[in-house]
Protein backbone atom coordinates (compact mmCIF):
# COMPACT_ATOMS: atom_id res chain seq x y z
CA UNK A 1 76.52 103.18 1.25
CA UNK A 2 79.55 104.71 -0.15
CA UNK A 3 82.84 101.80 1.06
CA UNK A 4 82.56 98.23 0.58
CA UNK A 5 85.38 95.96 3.23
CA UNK A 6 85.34 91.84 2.91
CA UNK A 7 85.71 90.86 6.35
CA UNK A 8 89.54 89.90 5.54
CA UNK A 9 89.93 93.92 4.56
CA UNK A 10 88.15 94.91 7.57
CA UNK A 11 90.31 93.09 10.15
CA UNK A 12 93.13 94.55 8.52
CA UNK A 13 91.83 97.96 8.74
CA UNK A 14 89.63 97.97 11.71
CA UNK A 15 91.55 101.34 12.69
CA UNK A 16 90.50 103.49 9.90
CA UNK A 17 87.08 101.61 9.47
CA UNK A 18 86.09 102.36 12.63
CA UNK A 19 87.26 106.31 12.38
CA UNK A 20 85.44 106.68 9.18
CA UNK A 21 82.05 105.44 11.10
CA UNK A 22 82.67 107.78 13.53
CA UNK A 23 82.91 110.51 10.84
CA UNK A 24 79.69 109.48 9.57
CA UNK A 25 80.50 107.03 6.93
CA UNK A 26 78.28 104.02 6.48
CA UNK A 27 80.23 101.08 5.75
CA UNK A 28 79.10 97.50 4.73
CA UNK A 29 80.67 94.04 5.65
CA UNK A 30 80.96 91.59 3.31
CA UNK A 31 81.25 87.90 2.78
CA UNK A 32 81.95 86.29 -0.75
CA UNK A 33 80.38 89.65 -2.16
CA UNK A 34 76.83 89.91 -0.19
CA UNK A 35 76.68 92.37 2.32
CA UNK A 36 76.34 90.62 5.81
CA UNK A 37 76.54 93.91 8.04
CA UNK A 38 76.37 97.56 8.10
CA UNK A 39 78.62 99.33 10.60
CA UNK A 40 77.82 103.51 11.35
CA UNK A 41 78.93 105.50 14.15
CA UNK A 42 77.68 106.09 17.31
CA UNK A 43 75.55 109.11 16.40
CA UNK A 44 73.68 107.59 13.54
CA UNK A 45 73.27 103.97 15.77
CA UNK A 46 71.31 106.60 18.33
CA UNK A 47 69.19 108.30 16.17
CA UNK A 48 68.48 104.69 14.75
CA UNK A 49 67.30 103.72 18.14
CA UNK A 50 65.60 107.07 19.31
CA UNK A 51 62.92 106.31 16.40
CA UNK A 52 60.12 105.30 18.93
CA UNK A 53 61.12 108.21 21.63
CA UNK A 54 58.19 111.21 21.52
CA UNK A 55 58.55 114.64 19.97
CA UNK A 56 58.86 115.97 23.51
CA UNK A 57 61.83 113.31 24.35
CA UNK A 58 62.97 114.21 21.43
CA UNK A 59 63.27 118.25 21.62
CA UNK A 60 64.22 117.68 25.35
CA UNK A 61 67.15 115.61 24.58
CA UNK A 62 68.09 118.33 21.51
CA UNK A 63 68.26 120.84 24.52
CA UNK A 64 70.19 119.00 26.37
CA UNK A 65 72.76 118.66 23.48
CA UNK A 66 72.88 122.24 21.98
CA UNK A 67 73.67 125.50 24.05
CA UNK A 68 70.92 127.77 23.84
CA UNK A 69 72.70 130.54 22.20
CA UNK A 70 74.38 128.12 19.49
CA UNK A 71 71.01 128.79 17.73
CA UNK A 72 70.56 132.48 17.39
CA UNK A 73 71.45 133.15 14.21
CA UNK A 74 74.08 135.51 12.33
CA UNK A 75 76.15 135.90 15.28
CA UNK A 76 79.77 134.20 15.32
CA UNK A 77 79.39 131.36 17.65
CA UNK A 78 75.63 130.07 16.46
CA UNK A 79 75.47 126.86 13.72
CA UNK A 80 73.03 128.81 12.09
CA UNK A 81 75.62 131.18 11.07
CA UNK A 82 75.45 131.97 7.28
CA UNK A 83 73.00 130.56 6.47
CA UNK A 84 70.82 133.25 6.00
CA UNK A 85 70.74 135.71 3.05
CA UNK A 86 71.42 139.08 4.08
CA UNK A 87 71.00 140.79 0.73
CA UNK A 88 68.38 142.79 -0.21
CA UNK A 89 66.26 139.97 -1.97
CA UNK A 90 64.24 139.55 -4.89
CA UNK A 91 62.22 142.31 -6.60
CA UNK A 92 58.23 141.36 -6.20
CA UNK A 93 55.16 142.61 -7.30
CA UNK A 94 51.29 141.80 -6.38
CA UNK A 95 50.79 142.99 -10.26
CA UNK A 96 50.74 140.42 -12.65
């Protein structure tokens, strides 16, 4: 957990709380200095919640999610881009 808000803090900077939850941020709550909630963004609440759903609910709702050719790599549109090393490699041998 990287930011820390007494509740007095976080009313008076619900705003920018609440945008850096939905950037992924985990934030805690606190009261006299314990932590008395966690508050995370939308995405991480529903992968949170998906933990019981099965593989196949899983992949199927990753489907739904991603376009098809987002995932093809080294082409300009795909997430995948860059990510894999085109160079020539390491030199190898079977001989020890």
């Amino acid at each position: 957990m990287s930011n820390a808000y007494s509740i007095s803090d976080a009313r008076r900077s619900l705003p920018q709380i609440v945008h850096d939850a939905e950037s992924g941020t985990e934030l805690q709550i606190t009261r006299r200095g314990q932590v008395v909630a966690v508050l995370i963004g939308i995405r991480q609440f529903e992968l949170l919640k998906a933990k019981d759903q099965s593989f196949m609910q899983a992949y199927m709702r990753f489907r739904e999610q991603v376009d098809a050719d987002m995932l093809i790599p080294n082409t300009g549109k795909s997430i995948l881009h860059g990510l894999r090393d085109t160079g020539p490699g390491r030199e190898f041998s079977f001989d020890e």
